[in-house]
PDB file of N, CA and C in Angstrom:
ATOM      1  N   UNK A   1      24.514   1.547   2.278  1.00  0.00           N
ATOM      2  CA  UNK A   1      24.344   0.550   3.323  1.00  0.00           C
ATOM      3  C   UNK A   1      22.881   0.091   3.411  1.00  0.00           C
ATOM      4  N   UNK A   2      21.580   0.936   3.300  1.00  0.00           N
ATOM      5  CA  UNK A   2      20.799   0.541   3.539  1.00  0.00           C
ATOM      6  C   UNK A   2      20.156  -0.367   1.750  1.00  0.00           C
ATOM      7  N   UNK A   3      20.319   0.335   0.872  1.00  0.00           N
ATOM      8  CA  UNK A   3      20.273  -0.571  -0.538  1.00  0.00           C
ATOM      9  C   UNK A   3      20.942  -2.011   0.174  1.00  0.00           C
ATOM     10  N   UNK A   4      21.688  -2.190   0.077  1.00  0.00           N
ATOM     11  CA  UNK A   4      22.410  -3.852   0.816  1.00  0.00           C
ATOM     12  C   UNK A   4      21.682  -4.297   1.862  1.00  0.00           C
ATOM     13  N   UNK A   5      21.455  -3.871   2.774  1.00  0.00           N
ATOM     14  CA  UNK A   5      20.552  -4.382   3.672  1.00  0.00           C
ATOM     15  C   UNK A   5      18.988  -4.958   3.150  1.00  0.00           C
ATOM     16  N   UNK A   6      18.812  -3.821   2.421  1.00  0.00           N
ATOM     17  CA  UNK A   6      17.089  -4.169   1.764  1.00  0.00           C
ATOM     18  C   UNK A   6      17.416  -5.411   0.743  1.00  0.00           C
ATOM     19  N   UNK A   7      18.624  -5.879   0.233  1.00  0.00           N
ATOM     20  CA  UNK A   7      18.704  -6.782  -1.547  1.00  0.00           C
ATOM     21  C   UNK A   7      17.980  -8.098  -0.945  1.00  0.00           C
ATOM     22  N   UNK A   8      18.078  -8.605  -0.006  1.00  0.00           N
ATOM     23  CA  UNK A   8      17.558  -9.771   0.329  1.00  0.00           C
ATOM     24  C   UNK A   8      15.691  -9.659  -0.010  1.00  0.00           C
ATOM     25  N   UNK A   9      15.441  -9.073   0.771  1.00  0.00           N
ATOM     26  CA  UNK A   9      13.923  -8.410   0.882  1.00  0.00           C
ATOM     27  C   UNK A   9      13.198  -8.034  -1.047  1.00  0.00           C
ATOM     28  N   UNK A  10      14.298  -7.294  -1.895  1.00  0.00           N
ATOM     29  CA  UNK A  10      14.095  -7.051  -3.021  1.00  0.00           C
ATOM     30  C   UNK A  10      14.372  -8.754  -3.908  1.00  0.00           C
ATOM     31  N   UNK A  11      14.894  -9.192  -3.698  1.00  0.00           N
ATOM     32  CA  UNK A  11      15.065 -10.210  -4.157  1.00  0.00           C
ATOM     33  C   UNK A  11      14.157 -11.195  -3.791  1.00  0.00           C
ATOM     34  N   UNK A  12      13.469 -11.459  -2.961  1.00  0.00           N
ATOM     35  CA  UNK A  12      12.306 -12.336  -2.352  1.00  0.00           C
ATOM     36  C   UNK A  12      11.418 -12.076  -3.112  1.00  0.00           C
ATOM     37  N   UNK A  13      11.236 -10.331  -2.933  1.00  0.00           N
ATOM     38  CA  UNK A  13      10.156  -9.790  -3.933  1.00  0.00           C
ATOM     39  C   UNK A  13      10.427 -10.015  -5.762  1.00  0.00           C
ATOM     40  N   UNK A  14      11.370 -10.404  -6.184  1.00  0.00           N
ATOM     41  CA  UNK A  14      11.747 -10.461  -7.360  1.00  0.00           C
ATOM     42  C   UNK A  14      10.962 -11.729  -7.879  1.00  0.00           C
ATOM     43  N   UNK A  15      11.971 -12.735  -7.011  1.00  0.00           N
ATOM     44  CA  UNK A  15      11.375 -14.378  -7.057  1.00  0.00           C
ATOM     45  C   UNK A  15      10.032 -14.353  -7.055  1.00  0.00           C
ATOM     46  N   UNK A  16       8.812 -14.127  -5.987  1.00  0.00           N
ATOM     47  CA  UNK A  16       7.483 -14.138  -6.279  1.00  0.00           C
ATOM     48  C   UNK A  16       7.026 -13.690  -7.390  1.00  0.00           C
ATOM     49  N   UNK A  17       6.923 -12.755  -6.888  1.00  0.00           N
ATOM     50  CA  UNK A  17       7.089 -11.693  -8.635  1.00  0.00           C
ATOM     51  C   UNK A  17       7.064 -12.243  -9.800  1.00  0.00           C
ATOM     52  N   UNK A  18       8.278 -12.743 -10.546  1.00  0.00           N
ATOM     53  CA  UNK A  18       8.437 -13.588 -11.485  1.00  0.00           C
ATOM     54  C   UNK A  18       7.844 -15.138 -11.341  1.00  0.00           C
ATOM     55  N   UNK A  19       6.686 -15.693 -10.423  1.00  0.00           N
ATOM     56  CA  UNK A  19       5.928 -16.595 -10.769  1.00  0.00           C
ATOM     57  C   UNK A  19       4.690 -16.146 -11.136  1.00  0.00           C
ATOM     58  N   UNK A  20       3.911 -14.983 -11.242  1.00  0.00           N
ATOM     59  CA  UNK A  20       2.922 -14.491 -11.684  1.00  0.00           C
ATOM     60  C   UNK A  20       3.120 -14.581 -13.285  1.00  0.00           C
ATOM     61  N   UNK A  21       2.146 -14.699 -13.944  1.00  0.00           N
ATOM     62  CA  UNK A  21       2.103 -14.568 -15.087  1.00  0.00           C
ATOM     63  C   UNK A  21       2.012 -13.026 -15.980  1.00  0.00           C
ATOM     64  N   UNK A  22       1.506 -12.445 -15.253  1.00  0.00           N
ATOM     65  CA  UNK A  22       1.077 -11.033 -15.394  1.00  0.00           C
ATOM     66  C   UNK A  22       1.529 -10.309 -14.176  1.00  0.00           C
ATOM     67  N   UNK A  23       2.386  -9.359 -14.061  1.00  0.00           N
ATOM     68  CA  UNK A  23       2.561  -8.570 -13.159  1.00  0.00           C
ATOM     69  C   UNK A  23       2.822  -6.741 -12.860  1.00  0.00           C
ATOM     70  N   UNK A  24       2.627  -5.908 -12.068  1.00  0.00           N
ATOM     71  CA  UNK A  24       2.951  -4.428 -12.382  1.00  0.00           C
ATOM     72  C   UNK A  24       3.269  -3.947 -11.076  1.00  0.00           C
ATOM     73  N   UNK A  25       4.175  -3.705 -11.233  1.00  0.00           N
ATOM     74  CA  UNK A  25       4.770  -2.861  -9.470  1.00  0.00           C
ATOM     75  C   UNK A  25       4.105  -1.291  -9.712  1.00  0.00           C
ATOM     76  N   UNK A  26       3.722  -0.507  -9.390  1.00  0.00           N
ATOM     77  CA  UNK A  26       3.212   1.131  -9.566  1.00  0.00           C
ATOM     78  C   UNK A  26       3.510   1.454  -7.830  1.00  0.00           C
ATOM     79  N   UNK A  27       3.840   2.616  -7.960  1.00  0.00           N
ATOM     80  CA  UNK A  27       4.577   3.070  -6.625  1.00  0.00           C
ATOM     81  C   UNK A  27       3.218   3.935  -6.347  1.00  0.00           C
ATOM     82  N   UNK A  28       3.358   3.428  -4.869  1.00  0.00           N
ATOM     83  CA  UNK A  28       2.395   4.285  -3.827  1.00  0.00           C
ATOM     84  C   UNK A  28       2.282   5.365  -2.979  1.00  0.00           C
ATOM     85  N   UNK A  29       2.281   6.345  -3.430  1.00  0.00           N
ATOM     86  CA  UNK A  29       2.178   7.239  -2.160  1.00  0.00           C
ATOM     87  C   UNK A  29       2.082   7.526  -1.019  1.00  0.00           C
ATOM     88  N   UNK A  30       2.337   7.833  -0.035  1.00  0.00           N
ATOM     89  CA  UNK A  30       1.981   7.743   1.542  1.00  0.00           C
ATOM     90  C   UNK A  30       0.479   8.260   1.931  1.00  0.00           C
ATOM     91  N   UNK A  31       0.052   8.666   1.080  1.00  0.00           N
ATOM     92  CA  UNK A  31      -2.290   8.574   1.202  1.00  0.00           C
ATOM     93  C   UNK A  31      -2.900   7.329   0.801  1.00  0.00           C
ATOM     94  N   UNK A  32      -1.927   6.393  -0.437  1.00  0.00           N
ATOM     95  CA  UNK A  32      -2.168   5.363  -0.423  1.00  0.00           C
ATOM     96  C   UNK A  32      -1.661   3.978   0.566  1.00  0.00           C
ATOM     97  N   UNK A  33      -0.959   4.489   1.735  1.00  0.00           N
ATOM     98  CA  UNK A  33       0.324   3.497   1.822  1.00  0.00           C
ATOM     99  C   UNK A  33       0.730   3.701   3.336  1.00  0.00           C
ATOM    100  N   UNK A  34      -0.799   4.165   4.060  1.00  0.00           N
ATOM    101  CA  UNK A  34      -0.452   4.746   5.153  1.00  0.00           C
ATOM    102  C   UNK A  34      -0.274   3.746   6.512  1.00  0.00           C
ATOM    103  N   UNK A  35      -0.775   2.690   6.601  1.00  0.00           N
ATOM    104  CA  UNK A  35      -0.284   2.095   7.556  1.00  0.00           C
ATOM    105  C   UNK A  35       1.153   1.333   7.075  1.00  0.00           C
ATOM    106  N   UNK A  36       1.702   1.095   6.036  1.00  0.00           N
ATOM    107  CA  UNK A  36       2.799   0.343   6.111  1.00  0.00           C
ATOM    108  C   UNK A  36       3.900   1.909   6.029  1.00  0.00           C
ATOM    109  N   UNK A  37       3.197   3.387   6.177  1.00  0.00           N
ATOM    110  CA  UNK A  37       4.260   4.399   6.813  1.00  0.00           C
ATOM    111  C   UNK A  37       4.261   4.808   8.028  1.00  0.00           C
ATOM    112  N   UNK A  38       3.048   4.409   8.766  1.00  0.00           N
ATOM    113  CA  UNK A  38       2.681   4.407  10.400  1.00  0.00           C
ATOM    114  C   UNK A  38       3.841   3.302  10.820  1.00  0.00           C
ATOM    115  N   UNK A  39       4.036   1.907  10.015  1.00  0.00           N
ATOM    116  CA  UNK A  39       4.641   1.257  11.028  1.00  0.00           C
ATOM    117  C   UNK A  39       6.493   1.602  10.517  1.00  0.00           C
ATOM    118  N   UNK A  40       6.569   2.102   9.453  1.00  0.00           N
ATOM    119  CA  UNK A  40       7.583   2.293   9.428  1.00  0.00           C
ATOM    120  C   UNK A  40       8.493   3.543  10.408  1.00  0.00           C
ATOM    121  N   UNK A  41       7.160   4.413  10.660  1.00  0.00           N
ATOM    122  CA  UNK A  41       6.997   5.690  11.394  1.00  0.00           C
ATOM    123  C   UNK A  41       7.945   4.607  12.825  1.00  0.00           C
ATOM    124  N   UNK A  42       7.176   3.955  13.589  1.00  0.00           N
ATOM    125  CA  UNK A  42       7.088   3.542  14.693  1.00  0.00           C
ATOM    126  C   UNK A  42       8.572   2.772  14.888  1.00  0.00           C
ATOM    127  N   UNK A  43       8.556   1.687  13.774  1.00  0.00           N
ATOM    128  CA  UNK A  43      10.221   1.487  14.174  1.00  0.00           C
ATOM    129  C   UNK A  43      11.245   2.606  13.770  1.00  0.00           C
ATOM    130  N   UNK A  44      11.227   3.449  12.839  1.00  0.00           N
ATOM    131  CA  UNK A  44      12.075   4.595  12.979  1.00  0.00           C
ATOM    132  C   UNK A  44      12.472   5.275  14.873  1.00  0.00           C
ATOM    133  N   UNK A  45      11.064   5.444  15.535  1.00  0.00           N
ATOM    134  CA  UNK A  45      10.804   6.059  16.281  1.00  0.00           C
ATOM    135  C   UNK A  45      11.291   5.410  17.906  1.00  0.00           C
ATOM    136  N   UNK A  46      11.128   4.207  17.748  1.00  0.00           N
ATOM    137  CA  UNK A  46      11.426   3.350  18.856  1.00  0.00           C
ATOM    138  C   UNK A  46      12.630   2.355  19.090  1.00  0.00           C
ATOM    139  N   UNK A  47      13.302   2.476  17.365  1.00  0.00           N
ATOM    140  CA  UNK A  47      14.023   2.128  17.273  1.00  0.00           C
ATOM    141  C   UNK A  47      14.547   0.476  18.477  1.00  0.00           C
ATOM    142  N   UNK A  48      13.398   0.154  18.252  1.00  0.00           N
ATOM    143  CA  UNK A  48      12.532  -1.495  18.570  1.00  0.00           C
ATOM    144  C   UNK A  48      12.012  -2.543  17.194  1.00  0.00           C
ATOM    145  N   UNK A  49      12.683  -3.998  18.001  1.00  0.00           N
ATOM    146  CA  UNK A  49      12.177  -4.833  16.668  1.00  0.00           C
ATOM    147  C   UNK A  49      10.945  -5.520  17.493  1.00  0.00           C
ATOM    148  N   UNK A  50      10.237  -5.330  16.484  1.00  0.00           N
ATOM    149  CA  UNK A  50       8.680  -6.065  16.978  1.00  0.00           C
ATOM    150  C   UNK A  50       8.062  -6.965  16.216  1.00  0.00           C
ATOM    151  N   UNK A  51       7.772  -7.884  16.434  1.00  0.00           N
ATOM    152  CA  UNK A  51       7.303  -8.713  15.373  1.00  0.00           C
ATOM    153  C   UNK A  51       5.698  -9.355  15.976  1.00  0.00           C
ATOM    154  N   UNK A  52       4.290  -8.692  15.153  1.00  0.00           N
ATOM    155  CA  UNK A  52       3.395  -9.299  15.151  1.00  0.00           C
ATOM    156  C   UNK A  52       2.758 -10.331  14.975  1.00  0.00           C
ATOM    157  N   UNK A  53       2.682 -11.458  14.996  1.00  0.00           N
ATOM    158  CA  UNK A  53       1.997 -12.584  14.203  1.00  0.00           C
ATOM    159  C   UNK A  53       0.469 -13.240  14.802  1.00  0.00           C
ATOM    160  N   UNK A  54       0.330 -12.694  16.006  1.00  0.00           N
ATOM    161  CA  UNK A  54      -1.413 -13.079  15.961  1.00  0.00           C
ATOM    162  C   UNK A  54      -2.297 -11.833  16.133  1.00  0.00           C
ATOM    163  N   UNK A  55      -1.519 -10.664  16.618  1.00  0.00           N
ATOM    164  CA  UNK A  55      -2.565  -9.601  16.964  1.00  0.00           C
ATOM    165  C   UNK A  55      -1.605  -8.480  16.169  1.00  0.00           C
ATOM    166  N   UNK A  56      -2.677  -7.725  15.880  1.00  0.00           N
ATOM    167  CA  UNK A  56      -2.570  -5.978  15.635  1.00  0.00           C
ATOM    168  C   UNK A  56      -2.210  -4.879  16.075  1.00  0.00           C
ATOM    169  N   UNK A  57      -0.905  -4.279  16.543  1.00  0.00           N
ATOM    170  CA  UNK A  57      -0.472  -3.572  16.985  1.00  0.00           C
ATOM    171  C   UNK A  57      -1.892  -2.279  16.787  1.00  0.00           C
ATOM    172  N   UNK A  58      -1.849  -1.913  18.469  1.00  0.00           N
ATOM    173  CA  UNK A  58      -3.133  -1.273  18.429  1.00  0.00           C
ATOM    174  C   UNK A  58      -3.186   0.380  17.526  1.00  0.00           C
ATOM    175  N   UNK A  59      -2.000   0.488  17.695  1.00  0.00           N
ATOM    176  CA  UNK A  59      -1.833   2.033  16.951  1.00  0.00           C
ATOM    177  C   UNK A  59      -2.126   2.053  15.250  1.00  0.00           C
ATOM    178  N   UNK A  60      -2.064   0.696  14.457  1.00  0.00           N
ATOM    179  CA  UNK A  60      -2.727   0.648  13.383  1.00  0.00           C
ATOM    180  C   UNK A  60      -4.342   0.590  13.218  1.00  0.00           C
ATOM    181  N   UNK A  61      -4.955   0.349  14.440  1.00  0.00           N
ATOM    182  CA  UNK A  61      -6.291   0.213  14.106  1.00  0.00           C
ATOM    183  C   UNK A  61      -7.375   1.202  13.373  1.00  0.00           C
ATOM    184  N   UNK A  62      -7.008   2.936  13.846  1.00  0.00           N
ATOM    185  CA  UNK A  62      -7.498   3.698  13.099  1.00  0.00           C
ATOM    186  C   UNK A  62      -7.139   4.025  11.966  1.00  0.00           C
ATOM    187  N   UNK A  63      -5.901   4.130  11.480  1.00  0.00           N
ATOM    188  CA  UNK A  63      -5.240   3.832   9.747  1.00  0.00           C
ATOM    189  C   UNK A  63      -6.126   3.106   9.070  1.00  0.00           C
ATOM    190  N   UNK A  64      -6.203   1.551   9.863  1.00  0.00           N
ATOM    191  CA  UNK A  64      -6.569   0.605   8.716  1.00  0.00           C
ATOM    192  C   UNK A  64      -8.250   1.134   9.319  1.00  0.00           C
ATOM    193  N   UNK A  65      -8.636   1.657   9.984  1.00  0.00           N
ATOM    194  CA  UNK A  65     -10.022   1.157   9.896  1.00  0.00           C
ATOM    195  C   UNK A  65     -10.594   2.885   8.739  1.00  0.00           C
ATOM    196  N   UNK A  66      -9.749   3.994   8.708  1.00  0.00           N
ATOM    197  CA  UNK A  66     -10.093   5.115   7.447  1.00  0.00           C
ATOM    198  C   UNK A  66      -9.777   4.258   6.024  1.00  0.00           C
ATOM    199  N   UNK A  67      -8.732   3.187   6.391  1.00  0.00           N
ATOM    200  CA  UNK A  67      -8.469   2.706   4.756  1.00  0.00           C
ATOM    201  C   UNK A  67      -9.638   1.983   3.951  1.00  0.00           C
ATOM    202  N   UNK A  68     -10.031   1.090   4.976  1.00  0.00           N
ATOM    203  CA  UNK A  68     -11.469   0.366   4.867  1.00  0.00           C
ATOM    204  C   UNK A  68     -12.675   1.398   4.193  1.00  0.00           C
ATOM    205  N   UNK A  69     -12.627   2.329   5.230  1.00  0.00           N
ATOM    206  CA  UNK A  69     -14.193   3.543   5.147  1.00  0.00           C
ATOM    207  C   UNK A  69     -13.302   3.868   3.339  1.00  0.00           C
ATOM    208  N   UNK A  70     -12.312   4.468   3.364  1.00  0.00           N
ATOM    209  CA  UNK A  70     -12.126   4.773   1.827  1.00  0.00           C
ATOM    210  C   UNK A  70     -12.338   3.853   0.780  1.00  0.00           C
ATOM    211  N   UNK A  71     -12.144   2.390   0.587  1.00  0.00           N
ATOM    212  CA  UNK A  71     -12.523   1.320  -0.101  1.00  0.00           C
ATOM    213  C   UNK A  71     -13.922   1.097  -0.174  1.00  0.00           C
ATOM    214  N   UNK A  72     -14.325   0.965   1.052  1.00  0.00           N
ATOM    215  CA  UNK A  72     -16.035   0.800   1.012  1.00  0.00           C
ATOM    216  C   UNK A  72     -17.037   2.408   0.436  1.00  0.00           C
ATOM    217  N   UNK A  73     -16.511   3.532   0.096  1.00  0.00           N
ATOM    218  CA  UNK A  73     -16.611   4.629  -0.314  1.00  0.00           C
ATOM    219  C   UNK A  73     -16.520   5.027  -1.902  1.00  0.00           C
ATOM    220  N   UNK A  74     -15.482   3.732  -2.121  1.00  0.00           N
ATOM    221  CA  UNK A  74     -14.743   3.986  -3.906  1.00  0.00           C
ATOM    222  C   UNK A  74     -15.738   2.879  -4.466  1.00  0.00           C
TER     223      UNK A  74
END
């Protein structure tokens, strides 16, 4: 059930995808991948649909702001 639910979403991603000329999917870990598992954390958890489009749900701010310090570090 949930494979079927996601094909739309995989398929969007397919289409873009295949207009790049060069492309490589490599799977991410959750040390690499941690705010898009914080927010997955959160709708698991609240089992709430939320949809952001001008501001930052405040509970990502320290995620993304260690992801930053690690980039500006590498």
């Amino acid at each position: 059930m949930i494979a079927s639910a996601a094909a739309p979403i995989f398929e969007e991603c397919y289409d873009i995808w295949m207009d790049f000329p060069s492309a490589m999917i490599e799977h991410c870990d959750r040390e690499a991948n941690k705010v898009a598992h914080e927010l997955a954390q959160q709708a698991f958890v609240s089992k709430a649909i939320c949809i952001w489009v001008d501001s930052t749900p405040s509970f990502i701010f320290p995620i993304l702001s260690k992801d930053v310090t690690i980039l500006l570090d590498e």
